[in-house]
Protein backbone atom coordinates (compact mmCIF):
# COMPACT_ATOMS: atom_id res chain seq x y z
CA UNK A 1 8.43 -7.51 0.56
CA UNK A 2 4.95 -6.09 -0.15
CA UNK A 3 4.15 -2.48 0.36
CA UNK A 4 2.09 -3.13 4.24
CA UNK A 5 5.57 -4.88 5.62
CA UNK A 6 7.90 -2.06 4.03
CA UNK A 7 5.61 0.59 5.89
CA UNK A 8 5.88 -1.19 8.67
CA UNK A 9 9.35 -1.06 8.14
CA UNK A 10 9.48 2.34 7.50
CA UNK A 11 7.92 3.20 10.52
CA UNK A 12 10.32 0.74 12.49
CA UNK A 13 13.22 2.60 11.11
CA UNK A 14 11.83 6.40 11.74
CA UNK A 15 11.30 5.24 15.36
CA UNK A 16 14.55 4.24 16.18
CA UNK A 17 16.05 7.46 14.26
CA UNK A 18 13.41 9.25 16.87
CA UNK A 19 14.70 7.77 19.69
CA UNK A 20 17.86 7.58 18.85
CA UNK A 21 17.70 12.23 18.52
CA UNK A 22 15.68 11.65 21.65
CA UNK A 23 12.64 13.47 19.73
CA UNK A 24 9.77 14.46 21.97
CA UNK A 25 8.56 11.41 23.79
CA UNK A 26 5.16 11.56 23.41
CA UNK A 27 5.21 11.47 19.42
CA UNK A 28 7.09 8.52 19.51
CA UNK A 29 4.66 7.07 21.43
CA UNK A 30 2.35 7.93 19.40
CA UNK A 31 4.06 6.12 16.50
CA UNK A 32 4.84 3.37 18.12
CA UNK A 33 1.13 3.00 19.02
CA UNK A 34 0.40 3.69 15.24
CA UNK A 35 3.32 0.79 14.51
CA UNK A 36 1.35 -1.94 16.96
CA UNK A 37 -1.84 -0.86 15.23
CA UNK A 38 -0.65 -1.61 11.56
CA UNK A 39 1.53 -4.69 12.83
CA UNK A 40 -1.60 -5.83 13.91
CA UNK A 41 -3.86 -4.75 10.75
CA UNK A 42 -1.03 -6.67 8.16
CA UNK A 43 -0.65 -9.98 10.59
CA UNK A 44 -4.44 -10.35 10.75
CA UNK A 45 -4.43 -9.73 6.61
CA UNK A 46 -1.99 -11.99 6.28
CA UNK A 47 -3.21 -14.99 8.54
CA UNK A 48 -7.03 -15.01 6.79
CA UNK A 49 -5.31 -14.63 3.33
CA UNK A 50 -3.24 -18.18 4.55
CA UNK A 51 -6.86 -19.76 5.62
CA UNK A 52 -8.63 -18.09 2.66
CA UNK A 53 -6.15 -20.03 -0.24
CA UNK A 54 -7.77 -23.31 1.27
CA UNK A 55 -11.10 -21.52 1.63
CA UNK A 56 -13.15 -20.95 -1.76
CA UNK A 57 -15.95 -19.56 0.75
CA UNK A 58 -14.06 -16.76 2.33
CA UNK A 59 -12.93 -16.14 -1.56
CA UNK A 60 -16.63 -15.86 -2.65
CA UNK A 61 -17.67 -13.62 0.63
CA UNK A 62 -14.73 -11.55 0.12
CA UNK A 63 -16.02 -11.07 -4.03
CA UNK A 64 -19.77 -10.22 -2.26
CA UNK A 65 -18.86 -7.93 -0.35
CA UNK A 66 -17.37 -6.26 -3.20
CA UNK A 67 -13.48 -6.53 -2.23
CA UNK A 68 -12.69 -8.18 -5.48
CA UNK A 69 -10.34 -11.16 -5.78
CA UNK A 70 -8.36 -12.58 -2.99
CA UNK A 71 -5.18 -10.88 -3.28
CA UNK A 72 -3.31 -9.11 -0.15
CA UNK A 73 -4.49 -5.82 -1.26
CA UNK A 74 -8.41 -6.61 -0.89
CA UNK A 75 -8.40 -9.03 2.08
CA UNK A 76 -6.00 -6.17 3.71
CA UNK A 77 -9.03 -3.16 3.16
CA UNK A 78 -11.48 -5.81 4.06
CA UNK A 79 -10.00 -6.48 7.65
CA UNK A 80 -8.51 -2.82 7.83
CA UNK A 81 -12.15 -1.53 6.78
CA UNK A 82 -13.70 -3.76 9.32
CA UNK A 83 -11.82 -2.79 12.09
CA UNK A 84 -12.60 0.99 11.58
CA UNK A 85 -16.19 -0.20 11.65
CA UNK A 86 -16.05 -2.38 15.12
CA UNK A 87 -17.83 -0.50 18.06
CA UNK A 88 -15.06 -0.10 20.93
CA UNK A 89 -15.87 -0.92 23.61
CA UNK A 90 -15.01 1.79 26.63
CA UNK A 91 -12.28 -0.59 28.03
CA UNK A 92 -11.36 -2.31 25.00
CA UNK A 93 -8.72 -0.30 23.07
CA UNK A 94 -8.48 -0.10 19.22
CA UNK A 95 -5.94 -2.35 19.25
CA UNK A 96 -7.17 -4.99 21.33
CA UNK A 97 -10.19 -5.20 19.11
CA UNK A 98 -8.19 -5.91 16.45
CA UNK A 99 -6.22 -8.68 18.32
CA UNK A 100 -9.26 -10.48 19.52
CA UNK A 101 -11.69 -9.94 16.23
CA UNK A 102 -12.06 -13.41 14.26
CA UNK A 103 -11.87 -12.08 10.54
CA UNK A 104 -12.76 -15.05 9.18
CA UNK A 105 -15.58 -15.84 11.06
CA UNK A 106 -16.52 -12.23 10.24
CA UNK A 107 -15.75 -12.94 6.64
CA UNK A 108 -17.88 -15.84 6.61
CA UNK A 109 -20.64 -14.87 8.18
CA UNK A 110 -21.52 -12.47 5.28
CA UNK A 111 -22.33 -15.46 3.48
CA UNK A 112 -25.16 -16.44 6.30
């Protein structure tokens, strides 16, 4: 288990333990919103790190734009990174850019 899935995890596990004291509702909320965000975050990561083994491309435009090799680690702060940096749109949440944002059409357009 890598360090993004035992966060995850982690978070999972402090929710239910939240609930579970019936803690104030809106922070759990709150971290369940955070959970869906970094669910999101690691399952993007992890699908373009899949395509990017086959992909010597995405490898090269991941090294260009200074992320280093293609481990989990670097394609992980390049999505993460690039999410932070998408404009929202007013009724578009965070999370639904995330969701709908090609990374690897993002990733290889840097080499345009």
């Amino acid at each position: 288990m890598d360090e993004y899935a035992k966060e995850i995890g982690d978070l999972e596990a402090q929710i239910e333990a939240m609930a579970e004291e019936e803690a104030d509702k809106k922070e759990i909320l709150e971290l369940q919103m955070q959970l869906e965000i970094l669910r999101a975050l690691y399952r993007k990561a992890t699908n373009l790190l899949e395509v990017g083994e086959r992909n010597d491309e995405l490898k090269e435009s991941l090294i260009l734009r200074g992320y280093g090799e293609w481990t989990l680690d670097n394609v992980y702060a390049f999505v993460y990174e690039a999410s932070v940096d998408m404009p929202i749109e007013e009724h578009h949440s965070f999370l639904g850019e995330i969701r709908d944002t090609d990374f690897e059409r993002l990733l290889a357009g840097s080499l345009t």
